[in-house]
N, C-alpha and C. Protein backbone atom coordinates (compact mmCIF):
# COMPACT_ATOMS: atom_id res chain seq x y z
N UNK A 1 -23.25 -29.99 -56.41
CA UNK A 1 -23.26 -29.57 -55.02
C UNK A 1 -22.97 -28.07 -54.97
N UNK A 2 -23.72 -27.77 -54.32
CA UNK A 2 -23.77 -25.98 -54.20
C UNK A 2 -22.73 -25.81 -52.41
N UNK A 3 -21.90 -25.03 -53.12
CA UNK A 3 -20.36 -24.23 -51.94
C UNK A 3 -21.27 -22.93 -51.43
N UNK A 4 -21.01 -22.47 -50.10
CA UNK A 4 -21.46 -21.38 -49.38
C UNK A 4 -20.32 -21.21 -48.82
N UNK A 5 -19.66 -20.23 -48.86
CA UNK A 5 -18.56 -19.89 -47.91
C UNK A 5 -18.14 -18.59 -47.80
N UNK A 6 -18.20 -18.63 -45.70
CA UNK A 6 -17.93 -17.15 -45.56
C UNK A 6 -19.43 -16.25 -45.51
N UNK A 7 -20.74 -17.03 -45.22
CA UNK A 7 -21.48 -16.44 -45.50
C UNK A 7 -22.18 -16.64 -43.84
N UNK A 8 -23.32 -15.98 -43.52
CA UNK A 8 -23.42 -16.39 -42.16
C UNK A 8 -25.25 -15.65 -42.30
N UNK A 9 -25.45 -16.22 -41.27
CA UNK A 9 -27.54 -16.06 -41.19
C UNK A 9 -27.85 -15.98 -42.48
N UNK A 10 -28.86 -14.67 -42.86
CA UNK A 10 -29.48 -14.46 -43.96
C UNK A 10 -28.83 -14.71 -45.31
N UNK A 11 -27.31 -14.24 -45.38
CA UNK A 11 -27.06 -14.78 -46.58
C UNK A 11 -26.84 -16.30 -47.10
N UNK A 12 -26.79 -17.21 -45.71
CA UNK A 12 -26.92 -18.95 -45.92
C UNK A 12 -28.52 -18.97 -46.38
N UNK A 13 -29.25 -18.07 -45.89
CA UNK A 13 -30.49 -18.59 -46.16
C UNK A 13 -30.74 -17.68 -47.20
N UNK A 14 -30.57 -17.01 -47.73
CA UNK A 14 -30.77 -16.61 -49.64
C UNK A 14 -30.13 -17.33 -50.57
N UNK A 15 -29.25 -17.81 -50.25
CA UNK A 15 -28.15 -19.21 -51.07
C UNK A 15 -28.86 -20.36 -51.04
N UNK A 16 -29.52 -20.50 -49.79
CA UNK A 16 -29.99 -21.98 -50.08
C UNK A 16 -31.89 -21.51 -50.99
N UNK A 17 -32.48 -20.67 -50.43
CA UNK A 17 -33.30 -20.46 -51.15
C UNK A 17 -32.85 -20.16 -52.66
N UNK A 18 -31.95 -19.53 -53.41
CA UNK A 18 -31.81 -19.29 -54.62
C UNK A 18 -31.68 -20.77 -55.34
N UNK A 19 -30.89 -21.61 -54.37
CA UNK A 19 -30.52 -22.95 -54.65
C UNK A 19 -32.25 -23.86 -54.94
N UNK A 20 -32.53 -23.57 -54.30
CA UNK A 20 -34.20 -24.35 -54.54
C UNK A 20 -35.00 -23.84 -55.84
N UNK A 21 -34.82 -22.50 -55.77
CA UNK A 21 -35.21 -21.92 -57.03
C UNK A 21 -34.83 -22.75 -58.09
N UNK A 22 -33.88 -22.28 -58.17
CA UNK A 22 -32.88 -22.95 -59.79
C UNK A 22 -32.99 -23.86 -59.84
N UNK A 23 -33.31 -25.09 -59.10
CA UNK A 23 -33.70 -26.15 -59.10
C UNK A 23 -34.73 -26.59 -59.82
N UNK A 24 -36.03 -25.93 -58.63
CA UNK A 24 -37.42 -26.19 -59.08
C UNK A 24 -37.98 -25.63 -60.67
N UNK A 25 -37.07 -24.28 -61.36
CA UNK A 25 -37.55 -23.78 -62.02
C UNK A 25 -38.87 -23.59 -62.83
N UNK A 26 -39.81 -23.25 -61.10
CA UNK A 26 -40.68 -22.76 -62.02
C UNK A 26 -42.12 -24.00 -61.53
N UNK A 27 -41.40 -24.97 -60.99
CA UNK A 27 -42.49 -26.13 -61.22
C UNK A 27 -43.25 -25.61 -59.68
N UNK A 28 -44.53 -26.46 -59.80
CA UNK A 28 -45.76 -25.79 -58.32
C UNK A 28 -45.75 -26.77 -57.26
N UNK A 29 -44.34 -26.81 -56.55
CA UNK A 29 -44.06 -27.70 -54.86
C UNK A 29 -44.78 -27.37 -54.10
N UNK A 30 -45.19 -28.73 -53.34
CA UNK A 30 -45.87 -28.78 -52.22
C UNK A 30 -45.01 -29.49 -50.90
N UNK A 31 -43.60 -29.45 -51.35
CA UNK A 31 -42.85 -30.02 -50.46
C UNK A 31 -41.18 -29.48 -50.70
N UNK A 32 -40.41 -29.52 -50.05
CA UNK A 32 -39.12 -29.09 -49.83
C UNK A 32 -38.33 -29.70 -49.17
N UNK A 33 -36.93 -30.47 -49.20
CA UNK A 33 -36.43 -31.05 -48.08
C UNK A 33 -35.51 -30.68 -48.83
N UNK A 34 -34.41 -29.95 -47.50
CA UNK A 34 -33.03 -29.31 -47.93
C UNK A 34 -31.94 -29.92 -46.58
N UNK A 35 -30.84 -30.18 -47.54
CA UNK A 35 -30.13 -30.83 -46.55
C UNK A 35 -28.62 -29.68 -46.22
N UNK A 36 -28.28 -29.75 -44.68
CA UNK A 36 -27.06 -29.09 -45.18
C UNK A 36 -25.95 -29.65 -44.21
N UNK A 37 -24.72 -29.29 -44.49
CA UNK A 37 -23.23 -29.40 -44.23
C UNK A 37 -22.91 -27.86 -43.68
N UNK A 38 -22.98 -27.35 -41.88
CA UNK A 38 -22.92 -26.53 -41.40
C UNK A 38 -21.75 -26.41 -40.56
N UNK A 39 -20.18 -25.99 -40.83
CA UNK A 39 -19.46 -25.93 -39.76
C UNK A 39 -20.06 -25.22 -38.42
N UNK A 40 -19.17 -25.80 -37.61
CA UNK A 40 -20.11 -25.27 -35.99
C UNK A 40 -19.23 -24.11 -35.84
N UNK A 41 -18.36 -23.63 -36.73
CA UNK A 41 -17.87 -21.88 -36.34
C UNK A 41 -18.52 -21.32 -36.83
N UNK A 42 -19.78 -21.41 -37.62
CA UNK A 42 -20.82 -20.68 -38.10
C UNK A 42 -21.76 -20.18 -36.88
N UNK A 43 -22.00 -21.30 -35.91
CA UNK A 43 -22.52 -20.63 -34.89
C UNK A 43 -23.69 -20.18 -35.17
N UNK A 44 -24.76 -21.23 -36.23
CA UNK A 44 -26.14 -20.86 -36.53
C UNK A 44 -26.78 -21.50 -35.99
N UNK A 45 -28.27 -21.22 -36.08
CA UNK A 45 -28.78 -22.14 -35.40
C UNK A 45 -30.08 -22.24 -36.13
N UNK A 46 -30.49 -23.89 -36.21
CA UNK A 46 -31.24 -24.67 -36.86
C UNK A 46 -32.98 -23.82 -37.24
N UNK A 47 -33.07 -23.36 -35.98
CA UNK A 47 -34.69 -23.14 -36.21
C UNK A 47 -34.23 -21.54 -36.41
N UNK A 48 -33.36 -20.39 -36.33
CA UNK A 48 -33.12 -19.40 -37.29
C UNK A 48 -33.32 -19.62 -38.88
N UNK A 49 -32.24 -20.99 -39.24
CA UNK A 49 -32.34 -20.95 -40.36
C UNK A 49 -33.72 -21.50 -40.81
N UNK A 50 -34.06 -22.45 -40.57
CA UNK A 50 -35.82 -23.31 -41.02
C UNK A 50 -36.98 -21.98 -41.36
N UNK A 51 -37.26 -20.84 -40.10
CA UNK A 51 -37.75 -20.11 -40.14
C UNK A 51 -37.69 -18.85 -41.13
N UNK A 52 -36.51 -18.70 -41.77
CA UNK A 52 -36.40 -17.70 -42.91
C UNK A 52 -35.89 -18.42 -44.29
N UNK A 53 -35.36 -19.61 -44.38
CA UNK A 53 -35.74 -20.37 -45.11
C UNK A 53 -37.45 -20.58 -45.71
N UNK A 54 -38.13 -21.17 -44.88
CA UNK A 54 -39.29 -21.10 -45.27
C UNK A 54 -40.00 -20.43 -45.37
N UNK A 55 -40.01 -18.70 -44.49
CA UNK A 55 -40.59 -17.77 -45.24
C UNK A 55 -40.30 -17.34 -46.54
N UNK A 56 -39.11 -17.15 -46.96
CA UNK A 56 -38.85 -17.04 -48.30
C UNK A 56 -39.65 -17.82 -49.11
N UNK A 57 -39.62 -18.89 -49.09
CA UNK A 57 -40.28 -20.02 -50.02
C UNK A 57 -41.41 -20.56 -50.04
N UNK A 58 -41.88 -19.67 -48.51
CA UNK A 58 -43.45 -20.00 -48.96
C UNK A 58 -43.60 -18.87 -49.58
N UNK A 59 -43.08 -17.34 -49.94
CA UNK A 59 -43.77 -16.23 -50.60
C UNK A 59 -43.21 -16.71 -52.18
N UNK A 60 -42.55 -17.43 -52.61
CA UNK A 60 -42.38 -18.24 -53.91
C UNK A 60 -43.41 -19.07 -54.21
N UNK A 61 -43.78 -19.80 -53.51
CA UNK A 61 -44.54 -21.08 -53.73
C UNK A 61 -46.03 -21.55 -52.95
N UNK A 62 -46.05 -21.08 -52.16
CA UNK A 62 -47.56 -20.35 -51.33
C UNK A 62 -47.10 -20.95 -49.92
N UNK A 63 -48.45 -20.37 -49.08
CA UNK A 63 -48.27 -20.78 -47.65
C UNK A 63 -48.38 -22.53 -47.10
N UNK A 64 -49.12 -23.06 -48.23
CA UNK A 64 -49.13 -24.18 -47.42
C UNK A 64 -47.77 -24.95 -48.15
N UNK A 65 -46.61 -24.82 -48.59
CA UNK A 65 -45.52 -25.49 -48.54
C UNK A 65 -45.05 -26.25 -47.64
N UNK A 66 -44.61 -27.24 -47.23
CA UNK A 66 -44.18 -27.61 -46.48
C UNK A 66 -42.32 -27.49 -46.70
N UNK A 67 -41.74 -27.13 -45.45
CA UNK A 67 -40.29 -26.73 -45.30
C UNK A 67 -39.82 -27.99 -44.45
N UNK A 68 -38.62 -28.72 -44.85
CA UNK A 68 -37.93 -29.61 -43.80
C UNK A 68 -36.65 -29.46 -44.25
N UNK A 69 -35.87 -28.93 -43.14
CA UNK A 69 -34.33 -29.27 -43.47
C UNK A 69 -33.70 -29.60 -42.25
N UNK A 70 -32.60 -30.52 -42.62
CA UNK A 70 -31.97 -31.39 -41.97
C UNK A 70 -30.48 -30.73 -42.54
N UNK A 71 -29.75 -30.40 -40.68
CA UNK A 71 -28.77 -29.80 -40.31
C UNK A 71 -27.94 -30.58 -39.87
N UNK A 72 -26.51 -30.44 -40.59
CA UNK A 72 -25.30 -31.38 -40.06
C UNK A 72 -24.09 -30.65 -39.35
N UNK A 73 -23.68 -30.62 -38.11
CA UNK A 73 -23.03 -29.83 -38.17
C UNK A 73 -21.69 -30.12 -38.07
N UNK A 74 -20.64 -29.61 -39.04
CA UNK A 74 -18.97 -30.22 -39.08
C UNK A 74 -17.93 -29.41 -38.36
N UNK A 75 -17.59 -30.56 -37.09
CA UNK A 75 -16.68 -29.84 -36.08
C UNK A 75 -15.43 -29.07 -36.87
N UNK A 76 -14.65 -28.51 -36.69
CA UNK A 76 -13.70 -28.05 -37.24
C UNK A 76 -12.34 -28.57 -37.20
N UNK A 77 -11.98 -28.87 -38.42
CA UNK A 77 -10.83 -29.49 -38.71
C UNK A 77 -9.58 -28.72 -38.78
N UNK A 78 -8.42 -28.87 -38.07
CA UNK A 78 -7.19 -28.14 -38.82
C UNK A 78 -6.31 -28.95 -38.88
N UNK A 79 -4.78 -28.24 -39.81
CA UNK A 79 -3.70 -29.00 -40.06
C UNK A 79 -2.54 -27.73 -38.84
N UNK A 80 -2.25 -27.97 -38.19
CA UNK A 80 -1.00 -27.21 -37.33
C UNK A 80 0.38 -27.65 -38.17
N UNK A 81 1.03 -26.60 -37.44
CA UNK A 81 2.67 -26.32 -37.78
C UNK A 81 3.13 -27.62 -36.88
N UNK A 82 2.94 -27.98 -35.68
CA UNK A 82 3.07 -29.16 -35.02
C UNK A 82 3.16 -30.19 -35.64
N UNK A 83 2.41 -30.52 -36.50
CA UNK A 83 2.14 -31.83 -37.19
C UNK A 83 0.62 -32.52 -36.76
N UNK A 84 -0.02 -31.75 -36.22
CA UNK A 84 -1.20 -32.37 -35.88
C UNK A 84 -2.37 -31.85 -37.29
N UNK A 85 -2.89 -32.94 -37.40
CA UNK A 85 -4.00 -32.91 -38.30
C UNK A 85 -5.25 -33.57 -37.73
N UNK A 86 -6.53 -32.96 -37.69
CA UNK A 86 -7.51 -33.68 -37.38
C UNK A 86 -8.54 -32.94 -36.61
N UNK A 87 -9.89 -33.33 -35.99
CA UNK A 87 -10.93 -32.48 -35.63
C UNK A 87 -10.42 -31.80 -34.47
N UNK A 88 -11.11 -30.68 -33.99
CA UNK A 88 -10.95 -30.23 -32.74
C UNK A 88 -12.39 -30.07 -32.18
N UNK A 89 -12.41 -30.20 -30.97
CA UNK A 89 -13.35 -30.31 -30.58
C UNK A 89 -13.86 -29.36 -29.56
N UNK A 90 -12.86 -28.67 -29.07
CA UNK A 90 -12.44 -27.78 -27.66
C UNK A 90 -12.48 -26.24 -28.52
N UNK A 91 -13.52 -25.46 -28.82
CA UNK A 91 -12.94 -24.35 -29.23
C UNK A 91 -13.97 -23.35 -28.73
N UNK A 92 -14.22 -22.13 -29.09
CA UNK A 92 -15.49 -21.09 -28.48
C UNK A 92 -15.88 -20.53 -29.23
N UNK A 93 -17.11 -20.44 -30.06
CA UNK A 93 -17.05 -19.18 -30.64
C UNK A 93 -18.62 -18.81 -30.05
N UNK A 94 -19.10 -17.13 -30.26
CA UNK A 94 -20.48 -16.69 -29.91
C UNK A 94 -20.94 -16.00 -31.20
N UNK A 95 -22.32 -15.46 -31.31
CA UNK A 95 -23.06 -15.41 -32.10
C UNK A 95 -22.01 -14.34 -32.46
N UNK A 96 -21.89 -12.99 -31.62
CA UNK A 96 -21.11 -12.02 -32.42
C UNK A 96 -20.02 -12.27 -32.98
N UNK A 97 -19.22 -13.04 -32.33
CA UNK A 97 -17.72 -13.22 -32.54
C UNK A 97 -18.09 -14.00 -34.75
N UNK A 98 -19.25 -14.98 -34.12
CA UNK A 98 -19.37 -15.50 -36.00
C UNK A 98 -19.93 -14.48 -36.92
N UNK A 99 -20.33 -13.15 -36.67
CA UNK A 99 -21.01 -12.28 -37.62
C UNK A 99 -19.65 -11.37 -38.01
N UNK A 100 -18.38 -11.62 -37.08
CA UNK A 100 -17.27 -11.24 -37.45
C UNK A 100 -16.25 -12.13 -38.01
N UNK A 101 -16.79 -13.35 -38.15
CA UNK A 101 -16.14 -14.10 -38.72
C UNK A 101 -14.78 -14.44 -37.65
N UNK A 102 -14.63 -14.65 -36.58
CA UNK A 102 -13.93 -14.74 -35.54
C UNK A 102 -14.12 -16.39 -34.80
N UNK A 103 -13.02 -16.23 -34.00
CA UNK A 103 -13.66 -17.77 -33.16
C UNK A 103 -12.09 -18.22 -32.23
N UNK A 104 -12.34 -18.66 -31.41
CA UNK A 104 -11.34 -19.20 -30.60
C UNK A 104 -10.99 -20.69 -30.78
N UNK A 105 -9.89 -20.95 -31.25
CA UNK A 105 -9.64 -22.50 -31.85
C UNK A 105 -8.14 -22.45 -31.42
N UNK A 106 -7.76 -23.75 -30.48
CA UNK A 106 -6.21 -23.60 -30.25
C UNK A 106 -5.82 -25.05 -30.92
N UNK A 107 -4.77 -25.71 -31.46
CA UNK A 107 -4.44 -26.97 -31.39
C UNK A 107 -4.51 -27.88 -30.60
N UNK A 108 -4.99 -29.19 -30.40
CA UNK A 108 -5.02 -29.70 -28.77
C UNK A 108 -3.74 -30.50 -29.01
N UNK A 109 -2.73 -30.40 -29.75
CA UNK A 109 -1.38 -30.96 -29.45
C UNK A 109 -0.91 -30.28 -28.98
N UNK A 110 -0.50 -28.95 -29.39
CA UNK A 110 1.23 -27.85 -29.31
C UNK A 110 -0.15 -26.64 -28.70
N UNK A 111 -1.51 -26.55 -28.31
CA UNK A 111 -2.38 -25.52 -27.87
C UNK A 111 -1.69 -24.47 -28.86
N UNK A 112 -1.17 -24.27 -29.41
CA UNK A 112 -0.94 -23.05 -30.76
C UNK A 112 -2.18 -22.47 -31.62
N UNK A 113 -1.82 -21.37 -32.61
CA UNK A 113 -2.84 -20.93 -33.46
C UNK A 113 -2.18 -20.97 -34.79
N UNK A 114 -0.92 -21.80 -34.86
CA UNK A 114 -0.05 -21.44 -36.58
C UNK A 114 -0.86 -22.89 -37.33
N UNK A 115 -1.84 -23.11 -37.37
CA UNK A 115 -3.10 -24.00 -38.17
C UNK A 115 -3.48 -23.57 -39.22
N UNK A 116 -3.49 -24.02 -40.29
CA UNK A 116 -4.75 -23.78 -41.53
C UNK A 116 -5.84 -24.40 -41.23
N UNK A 117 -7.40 -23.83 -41.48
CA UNK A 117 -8.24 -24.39 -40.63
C UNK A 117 -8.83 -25.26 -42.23
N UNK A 118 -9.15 -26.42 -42.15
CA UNK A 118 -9.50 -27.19 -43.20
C UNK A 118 -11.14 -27.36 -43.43
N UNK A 119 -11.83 -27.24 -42.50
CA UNK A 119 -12.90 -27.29 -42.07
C UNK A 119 -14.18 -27.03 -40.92
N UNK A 120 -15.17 -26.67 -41.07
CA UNK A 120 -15.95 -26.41 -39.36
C UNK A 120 -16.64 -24.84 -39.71
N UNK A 121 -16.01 -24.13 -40.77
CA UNK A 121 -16.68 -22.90 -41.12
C UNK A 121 -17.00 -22.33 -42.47
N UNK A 122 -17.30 -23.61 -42.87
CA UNK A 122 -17.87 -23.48 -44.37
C UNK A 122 -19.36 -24.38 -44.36
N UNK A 123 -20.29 -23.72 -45.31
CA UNK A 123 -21.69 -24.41 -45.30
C UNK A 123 -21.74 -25.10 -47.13
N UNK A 124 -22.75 -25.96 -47.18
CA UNK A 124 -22.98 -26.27 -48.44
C UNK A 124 -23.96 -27.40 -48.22
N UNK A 125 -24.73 -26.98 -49.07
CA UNK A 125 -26.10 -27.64 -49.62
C UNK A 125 -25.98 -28.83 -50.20
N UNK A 126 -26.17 -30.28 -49.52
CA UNK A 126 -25.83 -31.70 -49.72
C UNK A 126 -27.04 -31.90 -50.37
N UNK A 127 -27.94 -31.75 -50.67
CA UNK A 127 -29.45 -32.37 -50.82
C UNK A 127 -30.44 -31.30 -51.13
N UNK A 128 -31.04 -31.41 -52.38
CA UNK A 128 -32.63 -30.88 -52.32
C UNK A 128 -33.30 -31.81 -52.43
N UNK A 129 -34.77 -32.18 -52.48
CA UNK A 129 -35.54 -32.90 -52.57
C UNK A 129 -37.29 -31.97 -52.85
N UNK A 130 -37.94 -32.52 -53.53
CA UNK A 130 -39.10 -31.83 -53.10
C UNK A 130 -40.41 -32.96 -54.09
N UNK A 131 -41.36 -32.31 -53.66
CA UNK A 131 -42.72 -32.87 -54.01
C UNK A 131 -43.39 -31.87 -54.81
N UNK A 132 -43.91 -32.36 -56.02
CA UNK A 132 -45.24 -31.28 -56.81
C UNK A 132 -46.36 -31.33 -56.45
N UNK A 133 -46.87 -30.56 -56.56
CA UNK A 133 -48.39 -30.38 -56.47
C UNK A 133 -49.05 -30.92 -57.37
């Protein structure tokens, strides 16, 4: 399983393309199916990524490739000083605030910010799949 973290637009989508690479090494696909694990403080969005995803990989592998990936996205988890552990669901973040790596997340027990965040802003590549030519 391939870890992405801390990375946001283009560099999720050179990670997951390098990831297909190293994979395929070399062999002549006519198909691609990439799966991923997207916290929602990433604040990406599906057809950004599909669209430079698959340009990359069709200039690897030609134009008629076919590109499918399937996006999961994982609410964000923390552990608070409170004692609360578990998803949150109530938080804000915007496109800029994620290119700064920023985001508004309070506890919904004690509404605090003394949390380690466990999850919701890390990506990673669950799945390749593909077809030869």
């Amino acid at each position: 399983m391939y870890w992405l973290v801390l990375m946001h637009d283009f560099s999720i989508v050179q990670a997951v393309v390098n990831a297909v690479l190293e994979r395929a090494k070399g062999r002549p696909l006519s198909e691609v199916e990439i799966s991923l694990a997207i916290g929602r403080l990433k604040h990406l969005h599906d057809e950004n990524l599909l669209f430079w995803v698959q340009e990359l990989l069709r200039k690897e592998f030609g134009q008629s490739l076919r590109v499918k990936l399937r996006v999961e996205g994982i609410d964000p988890e923390i552990e608070c000083g409170c004692g609360f552990r578990g998803k949150v669901k109530d938080f804000k973040v915007t496109h800029e605030m994620a290119h700064q790596g920023l985001f508004e997340l309070h506890c919904p027990k004690c509404k605090g910010t003394d949390y380690e965040l466990l999850h919701g802003n890390d990506a990673k590549i669950t799945e390749i799949k593909w077809k030869e030519k």
